[in-house]
PDB file of N, CA and C in Angstrom:
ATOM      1  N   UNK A   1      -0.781 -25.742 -98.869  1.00  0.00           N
ATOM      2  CA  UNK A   1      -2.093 -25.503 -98.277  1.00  0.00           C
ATOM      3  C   UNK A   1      -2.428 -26.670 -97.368  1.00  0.00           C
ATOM      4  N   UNK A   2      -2.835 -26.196 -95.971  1.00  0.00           N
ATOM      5  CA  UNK A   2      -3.477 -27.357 -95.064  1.00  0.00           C
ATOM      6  C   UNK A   2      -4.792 -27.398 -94.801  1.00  0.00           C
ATOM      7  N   UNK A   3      -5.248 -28.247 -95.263  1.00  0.00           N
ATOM      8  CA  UNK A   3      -6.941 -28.195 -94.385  1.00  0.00           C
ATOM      9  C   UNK A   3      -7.737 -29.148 -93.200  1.00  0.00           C
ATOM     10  N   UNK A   4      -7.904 -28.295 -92.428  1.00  0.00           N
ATOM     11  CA  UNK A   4      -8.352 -28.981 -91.239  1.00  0.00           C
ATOM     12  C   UNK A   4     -10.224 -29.054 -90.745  1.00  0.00           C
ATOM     13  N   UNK A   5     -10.368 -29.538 -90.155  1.00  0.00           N
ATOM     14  CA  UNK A   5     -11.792 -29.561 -89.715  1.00  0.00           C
ATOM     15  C   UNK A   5     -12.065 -29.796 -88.191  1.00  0.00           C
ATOM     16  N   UNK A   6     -12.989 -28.961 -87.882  1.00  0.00           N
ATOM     17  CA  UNK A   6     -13.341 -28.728 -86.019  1.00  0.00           C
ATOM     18  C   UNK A   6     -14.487 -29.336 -86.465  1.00  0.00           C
ATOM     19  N   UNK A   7     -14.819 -30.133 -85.293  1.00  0.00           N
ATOM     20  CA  UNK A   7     -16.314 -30.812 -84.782  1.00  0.00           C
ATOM     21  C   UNK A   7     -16.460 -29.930 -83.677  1.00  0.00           C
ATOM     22  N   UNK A   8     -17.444 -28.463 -83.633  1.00  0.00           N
ATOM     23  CA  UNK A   8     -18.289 -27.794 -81.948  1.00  0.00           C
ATOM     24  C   UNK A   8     -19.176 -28.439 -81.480  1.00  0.00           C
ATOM     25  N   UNK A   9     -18.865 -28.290 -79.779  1.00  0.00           N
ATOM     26  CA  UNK A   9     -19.835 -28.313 -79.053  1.00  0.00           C
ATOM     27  C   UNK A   9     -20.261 -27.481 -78.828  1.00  0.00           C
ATOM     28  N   UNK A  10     -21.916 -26.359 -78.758  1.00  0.00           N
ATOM     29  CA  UNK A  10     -22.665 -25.036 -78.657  1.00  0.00           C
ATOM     30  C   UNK A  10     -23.415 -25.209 -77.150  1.00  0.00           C
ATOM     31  N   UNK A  11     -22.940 -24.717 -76.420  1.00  0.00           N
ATOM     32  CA  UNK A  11     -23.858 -25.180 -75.257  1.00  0.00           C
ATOM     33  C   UNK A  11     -25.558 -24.266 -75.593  1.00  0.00           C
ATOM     34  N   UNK A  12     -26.109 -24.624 -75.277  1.00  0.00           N
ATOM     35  CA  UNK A  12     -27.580 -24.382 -75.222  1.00  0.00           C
ATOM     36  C   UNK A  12     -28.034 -22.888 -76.203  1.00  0.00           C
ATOM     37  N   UNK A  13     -28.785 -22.628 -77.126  1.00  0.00           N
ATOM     38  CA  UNK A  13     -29.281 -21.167 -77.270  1.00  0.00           C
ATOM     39  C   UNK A  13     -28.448 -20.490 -77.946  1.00  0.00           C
ATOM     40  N   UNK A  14     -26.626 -20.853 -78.619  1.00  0.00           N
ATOM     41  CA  UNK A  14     -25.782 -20.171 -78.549  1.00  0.00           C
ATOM     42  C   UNK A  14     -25.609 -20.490 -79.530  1.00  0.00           C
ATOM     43  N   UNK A  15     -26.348 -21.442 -80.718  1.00  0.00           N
ATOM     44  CA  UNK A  15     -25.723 -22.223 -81.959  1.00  0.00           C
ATOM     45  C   UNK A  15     -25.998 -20.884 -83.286  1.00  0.00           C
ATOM     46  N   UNK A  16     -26.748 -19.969 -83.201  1.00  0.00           N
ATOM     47  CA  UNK A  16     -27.063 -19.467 -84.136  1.00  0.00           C
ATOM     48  C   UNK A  16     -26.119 -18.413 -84.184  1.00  0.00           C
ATOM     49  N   UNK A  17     -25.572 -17.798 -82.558  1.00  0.00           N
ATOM     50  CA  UNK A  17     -24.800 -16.521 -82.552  1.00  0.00           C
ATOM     51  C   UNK A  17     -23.245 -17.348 -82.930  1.00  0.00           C
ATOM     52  N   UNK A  18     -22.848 -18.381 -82.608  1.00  0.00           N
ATOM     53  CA  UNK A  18     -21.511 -18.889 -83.120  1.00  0.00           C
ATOM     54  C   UNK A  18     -21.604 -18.881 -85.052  1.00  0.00           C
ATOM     55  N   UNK A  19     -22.978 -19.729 -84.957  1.00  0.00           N
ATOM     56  CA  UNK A  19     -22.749 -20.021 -86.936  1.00  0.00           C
ATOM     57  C   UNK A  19     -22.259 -18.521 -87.301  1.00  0.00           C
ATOM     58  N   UNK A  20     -23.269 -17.719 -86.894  1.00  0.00           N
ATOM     59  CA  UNK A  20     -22.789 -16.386 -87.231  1.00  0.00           C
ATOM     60  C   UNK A  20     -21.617 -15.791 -87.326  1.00  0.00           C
ATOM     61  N   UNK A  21     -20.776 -16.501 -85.969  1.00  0.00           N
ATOM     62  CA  UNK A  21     -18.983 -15.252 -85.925  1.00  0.00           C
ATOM     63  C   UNK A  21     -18.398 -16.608 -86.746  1.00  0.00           C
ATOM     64  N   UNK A  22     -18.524 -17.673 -86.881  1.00  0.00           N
ATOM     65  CA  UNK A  22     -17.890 -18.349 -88.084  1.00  0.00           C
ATOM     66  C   UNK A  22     -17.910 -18.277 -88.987  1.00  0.00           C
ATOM     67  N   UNK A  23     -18.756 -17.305 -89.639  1.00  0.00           N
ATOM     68  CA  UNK A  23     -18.571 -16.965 -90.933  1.00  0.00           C
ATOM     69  C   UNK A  23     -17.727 -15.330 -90.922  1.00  0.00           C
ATOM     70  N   UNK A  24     -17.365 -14.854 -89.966  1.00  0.00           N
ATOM     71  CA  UNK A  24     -16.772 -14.086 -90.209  1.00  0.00           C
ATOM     72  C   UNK A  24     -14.898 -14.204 -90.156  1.00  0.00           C
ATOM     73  N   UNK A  25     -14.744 -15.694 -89.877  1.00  0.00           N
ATOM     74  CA  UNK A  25     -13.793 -16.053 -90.140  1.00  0.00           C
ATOM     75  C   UNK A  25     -13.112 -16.467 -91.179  1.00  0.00           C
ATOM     76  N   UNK A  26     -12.067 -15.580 -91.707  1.00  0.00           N
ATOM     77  CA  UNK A  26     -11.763 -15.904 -93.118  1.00  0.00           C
ATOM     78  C   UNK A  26     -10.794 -17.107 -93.233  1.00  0.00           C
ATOM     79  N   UNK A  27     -10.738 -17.841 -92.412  1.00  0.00           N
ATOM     80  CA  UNK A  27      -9.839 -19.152 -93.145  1.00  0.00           C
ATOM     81  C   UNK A  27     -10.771 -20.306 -93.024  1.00  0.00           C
ATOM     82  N   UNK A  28     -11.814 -19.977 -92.534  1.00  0.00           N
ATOM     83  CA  UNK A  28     -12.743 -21.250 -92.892  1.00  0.00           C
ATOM     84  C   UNK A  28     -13.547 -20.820 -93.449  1.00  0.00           C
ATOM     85  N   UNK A  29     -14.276 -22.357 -94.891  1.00  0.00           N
ATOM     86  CA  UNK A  29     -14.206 -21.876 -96.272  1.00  0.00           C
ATOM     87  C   UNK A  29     -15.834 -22.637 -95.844  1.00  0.00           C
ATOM     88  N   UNK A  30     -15.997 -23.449 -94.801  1.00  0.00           N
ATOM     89  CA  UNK A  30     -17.709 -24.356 -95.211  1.00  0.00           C
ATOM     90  C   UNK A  30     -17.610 -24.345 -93.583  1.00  0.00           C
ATOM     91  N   UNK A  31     -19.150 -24.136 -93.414  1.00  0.00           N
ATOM     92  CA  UNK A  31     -19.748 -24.492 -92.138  1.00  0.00           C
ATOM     93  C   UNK A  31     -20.879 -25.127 -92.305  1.00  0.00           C
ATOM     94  N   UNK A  32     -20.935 -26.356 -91.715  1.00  0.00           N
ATOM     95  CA  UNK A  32     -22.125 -27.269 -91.410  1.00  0.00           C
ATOM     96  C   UNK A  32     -22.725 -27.360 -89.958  1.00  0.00           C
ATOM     97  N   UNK A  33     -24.204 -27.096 -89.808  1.00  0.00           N
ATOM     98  CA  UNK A  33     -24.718 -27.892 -89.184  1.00  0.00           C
ATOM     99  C   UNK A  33     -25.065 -29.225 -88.803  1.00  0.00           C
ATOM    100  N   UNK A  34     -25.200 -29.065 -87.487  1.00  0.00           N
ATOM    101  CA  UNK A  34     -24.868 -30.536 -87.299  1.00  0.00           C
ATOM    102  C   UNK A  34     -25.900 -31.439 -86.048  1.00  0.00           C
ATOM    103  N   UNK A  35     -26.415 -32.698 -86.468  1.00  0.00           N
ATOM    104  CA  UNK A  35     -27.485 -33.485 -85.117  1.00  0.00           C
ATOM    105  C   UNK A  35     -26.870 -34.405 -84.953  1.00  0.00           C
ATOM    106  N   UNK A  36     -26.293 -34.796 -83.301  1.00  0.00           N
ATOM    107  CA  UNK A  36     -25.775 -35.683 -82.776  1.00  0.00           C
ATOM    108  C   UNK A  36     -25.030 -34.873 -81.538  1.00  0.00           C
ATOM    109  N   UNK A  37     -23.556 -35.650 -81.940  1.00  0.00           N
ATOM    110  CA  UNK A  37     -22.817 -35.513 -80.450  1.00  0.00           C
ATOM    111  C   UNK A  37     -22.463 -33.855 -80.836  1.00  0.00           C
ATOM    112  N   UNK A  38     -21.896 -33.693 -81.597  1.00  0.00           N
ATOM    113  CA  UNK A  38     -21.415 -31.992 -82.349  1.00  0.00           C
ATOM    114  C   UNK A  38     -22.839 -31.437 -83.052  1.00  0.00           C
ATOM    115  N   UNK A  39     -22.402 -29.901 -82.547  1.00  0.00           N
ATOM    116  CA  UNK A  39     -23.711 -29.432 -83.632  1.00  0.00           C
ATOM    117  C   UNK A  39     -23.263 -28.470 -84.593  1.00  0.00           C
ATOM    118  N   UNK A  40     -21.768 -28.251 -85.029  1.00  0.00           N
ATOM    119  CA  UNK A  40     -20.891 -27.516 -86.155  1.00  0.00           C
ATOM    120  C   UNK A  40     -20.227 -28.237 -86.918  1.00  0.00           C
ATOM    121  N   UNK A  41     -20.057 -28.417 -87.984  1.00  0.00           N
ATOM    122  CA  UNK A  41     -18.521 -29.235 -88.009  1.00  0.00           C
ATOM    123  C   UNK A  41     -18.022 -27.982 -89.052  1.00  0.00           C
ATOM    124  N   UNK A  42     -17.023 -27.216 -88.890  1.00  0.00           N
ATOM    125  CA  UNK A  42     -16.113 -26.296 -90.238  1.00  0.00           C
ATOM    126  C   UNK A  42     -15.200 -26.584 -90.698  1.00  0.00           C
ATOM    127  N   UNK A  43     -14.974 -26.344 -92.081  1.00  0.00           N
ATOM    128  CA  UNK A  43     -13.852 -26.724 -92.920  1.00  0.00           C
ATOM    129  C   UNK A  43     -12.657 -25.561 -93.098  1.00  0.00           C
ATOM    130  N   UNK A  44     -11.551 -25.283 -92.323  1.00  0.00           N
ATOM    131  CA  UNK A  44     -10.363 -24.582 -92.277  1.00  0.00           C
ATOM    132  C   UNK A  44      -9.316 -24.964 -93.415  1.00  0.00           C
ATOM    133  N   UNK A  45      -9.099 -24.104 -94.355  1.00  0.00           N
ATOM    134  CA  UNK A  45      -7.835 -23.870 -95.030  1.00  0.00           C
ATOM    135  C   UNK A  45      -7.029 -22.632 -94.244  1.00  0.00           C
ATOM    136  N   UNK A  46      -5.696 -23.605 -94.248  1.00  0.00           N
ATOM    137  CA  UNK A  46      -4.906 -22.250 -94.198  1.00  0.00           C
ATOM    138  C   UNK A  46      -3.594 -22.281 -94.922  1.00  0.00           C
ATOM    139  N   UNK A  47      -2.262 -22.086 -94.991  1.00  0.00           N
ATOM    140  CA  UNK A  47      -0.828 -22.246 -95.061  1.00  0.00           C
ATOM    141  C   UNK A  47      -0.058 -23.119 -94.933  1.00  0.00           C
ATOM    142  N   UNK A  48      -0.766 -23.510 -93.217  1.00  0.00           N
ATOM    143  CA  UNK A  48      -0.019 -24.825 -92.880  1.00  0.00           C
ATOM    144  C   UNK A  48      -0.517 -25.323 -91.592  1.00  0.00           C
ATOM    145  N   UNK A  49      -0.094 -26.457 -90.962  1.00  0.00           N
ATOM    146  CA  UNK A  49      -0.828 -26.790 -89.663  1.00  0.00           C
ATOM    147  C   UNK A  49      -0.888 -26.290 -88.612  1.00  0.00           C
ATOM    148  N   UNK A  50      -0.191 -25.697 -88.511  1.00  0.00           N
ATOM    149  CA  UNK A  50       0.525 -24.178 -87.163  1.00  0.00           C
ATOM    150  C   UNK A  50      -0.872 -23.299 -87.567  1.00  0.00           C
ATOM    151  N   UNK A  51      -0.633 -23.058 -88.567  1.00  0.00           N
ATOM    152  CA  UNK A  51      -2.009 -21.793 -88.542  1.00  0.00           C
ATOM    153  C   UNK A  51      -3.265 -22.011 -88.208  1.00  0.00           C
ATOM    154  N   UNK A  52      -3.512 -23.568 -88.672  1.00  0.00           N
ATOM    155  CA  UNK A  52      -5.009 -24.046 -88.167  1.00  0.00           C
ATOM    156  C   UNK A  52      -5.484 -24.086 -86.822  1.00  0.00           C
ATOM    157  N   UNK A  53      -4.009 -25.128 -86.175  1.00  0.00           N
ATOM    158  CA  UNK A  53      -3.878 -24.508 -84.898  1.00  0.00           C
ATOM    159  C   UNK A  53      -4.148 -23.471 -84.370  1.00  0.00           C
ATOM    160  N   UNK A  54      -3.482 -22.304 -84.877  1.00  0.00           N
ATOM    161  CA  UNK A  54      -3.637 -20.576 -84.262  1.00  0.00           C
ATOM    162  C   UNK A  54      -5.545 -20.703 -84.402  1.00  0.00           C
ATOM    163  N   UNK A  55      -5.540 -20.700 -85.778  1.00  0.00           N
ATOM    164  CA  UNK A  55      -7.079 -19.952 -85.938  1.00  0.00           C
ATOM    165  C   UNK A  55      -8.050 -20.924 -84.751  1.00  0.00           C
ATOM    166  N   UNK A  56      -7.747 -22.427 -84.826  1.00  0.00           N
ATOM    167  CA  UNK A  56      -8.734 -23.035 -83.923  1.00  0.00           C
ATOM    168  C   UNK A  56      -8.686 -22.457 -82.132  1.00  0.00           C
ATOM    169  N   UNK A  57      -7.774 -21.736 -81.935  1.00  0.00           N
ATOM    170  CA  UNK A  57      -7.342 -21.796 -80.473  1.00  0.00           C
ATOM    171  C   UNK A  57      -7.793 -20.324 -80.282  1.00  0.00           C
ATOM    172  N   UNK A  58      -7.664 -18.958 -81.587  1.00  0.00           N
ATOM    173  CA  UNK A  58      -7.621 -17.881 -81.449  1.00  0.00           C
ATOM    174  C   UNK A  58      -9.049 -17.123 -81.813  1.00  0.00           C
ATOM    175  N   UNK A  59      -9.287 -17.876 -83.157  1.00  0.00           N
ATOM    176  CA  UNK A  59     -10.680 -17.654 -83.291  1.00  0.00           C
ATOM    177  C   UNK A  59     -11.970 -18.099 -83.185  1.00  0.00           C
ATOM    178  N   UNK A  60     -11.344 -19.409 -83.124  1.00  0.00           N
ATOM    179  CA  UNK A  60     -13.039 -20.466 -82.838  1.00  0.00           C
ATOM    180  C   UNK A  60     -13.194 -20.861 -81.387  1.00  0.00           C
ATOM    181  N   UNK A  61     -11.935 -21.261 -81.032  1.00  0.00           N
ATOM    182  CA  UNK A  61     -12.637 -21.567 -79.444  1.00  0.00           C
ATOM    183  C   UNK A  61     -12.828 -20.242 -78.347  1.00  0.00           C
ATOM    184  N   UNK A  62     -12.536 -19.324 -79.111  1.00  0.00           N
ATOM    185  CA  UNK A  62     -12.734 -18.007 -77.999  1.00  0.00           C
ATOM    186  C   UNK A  62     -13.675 -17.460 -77.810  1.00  0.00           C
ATOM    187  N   UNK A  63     -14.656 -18.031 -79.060  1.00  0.00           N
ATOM    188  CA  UNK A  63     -16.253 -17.846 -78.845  1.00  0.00           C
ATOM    189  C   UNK A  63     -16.858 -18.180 -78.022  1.00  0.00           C
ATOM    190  N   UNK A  64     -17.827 -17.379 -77.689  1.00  0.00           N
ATOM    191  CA  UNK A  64     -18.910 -17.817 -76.353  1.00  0.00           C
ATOM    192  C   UNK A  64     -19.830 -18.528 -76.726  1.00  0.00           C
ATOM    193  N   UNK A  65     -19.892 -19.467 -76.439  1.00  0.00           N
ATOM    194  CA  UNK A  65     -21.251 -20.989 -76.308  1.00  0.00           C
ATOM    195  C   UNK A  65     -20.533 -21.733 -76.969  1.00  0.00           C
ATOM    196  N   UNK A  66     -19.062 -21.727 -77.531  1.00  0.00           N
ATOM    197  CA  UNK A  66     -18.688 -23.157 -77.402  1.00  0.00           C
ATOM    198  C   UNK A  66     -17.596 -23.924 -76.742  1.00  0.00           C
ATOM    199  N   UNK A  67     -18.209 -24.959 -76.475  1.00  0.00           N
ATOM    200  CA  UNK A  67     -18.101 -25.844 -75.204  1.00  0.00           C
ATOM    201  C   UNK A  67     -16.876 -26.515 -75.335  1.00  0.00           C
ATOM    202  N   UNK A  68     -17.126 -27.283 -76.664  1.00  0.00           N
ATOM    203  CA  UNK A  68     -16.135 -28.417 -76.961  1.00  0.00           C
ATOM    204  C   UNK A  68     -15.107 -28.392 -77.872  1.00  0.00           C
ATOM    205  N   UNK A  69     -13.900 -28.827 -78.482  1.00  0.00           N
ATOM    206  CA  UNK A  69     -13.922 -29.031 -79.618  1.00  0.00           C
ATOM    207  C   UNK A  69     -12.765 -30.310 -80.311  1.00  0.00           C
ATOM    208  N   UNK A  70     -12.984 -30.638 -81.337  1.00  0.00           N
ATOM    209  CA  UNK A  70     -12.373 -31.928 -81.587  1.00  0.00           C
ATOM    210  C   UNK A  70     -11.920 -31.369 -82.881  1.00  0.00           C
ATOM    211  N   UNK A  71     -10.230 -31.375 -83.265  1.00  0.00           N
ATOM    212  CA  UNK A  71     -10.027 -30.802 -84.866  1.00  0.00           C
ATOM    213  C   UNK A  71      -9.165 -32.164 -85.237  1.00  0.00           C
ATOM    214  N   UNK A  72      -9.367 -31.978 -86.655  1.00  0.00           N
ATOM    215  CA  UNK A  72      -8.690 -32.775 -87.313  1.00  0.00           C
ATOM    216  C   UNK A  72      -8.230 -32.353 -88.659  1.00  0.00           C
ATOM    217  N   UNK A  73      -7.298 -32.885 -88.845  1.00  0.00           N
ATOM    218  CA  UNK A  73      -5.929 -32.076 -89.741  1.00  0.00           C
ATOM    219  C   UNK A  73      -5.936 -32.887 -91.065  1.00  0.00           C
ATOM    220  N   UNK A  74      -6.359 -32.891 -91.994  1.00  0.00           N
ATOM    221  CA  UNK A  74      -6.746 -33.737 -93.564  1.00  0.00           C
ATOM    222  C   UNK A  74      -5.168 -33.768 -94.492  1.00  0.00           C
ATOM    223  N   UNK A  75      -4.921 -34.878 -95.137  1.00  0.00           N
ATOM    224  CA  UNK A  75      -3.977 -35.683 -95.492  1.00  0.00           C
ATOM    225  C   UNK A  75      -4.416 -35.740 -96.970  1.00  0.00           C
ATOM    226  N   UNK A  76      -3.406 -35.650 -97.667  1.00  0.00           N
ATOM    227  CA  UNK A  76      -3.692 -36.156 -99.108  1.00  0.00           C
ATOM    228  C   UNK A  76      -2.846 -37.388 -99.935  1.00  0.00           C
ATOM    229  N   UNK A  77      -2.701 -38.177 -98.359  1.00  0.00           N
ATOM    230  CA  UNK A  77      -1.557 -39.260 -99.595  1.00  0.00           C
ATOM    231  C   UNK A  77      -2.916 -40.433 -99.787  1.00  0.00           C
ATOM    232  N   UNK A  78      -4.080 -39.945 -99.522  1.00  0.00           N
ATOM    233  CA  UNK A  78      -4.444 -41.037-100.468  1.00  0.00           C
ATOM    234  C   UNK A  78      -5.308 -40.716-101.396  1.00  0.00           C
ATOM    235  N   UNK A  79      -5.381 -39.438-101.685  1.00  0.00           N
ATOM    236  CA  UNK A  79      -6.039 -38.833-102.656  1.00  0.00           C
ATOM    237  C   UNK A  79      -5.230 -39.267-104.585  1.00  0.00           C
ATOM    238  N   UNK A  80      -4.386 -40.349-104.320  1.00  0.00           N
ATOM    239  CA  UNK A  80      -3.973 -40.151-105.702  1.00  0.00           C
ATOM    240  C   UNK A  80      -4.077 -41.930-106.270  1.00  0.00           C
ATOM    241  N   UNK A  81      -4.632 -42.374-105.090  1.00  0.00           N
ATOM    242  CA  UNK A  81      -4.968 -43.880-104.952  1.00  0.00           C
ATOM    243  C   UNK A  81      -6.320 -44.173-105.027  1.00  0.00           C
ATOM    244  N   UNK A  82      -7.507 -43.155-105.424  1.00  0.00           N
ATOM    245  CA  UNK A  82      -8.698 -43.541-105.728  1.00  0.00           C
ATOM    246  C   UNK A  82      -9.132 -42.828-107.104  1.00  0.00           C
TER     247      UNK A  82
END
């Protein structure tokens, strides 16, 4: 299992109709709102890093009103050191 996380950018008016088609995405498991530079950040499980890839490129950025996006791909070698 890989889990990744997108930081969106929503351009203007468009943040409520995106939260919306992100939840109709089934490999991401948490969506946050967000105040600052991003106004999404979602939490993606999938298989493996290829897929997060797919879903970030196929399902999240193909949405309309968002602008930006920044993903990042979560690691567990130090989960056994705290």
């Amino acid at each position: 299992m890989a889990t990744g996380f997108a930081l969106l950018s929503i351009s203007p008016l468009h943040e409520k109709s995106v939260y919306s088609a992100l939840k109709n995405v089934p490999e991401i498991t948490e969506i946050h709102p967000l105040f600052g530079e991003y106004d999404i950040l979602v939490k993606i499980e999938c298989a493996d890093i290829d897929q997060i890839g797919e879903v970030v490129i196929q399902k999240v950025r193909a949405l309309k009103g968002i602008v930006d996006s920044k993903t990042l791909i979560g690691t567990k070698s130090l989960a056994g050191e705290y």
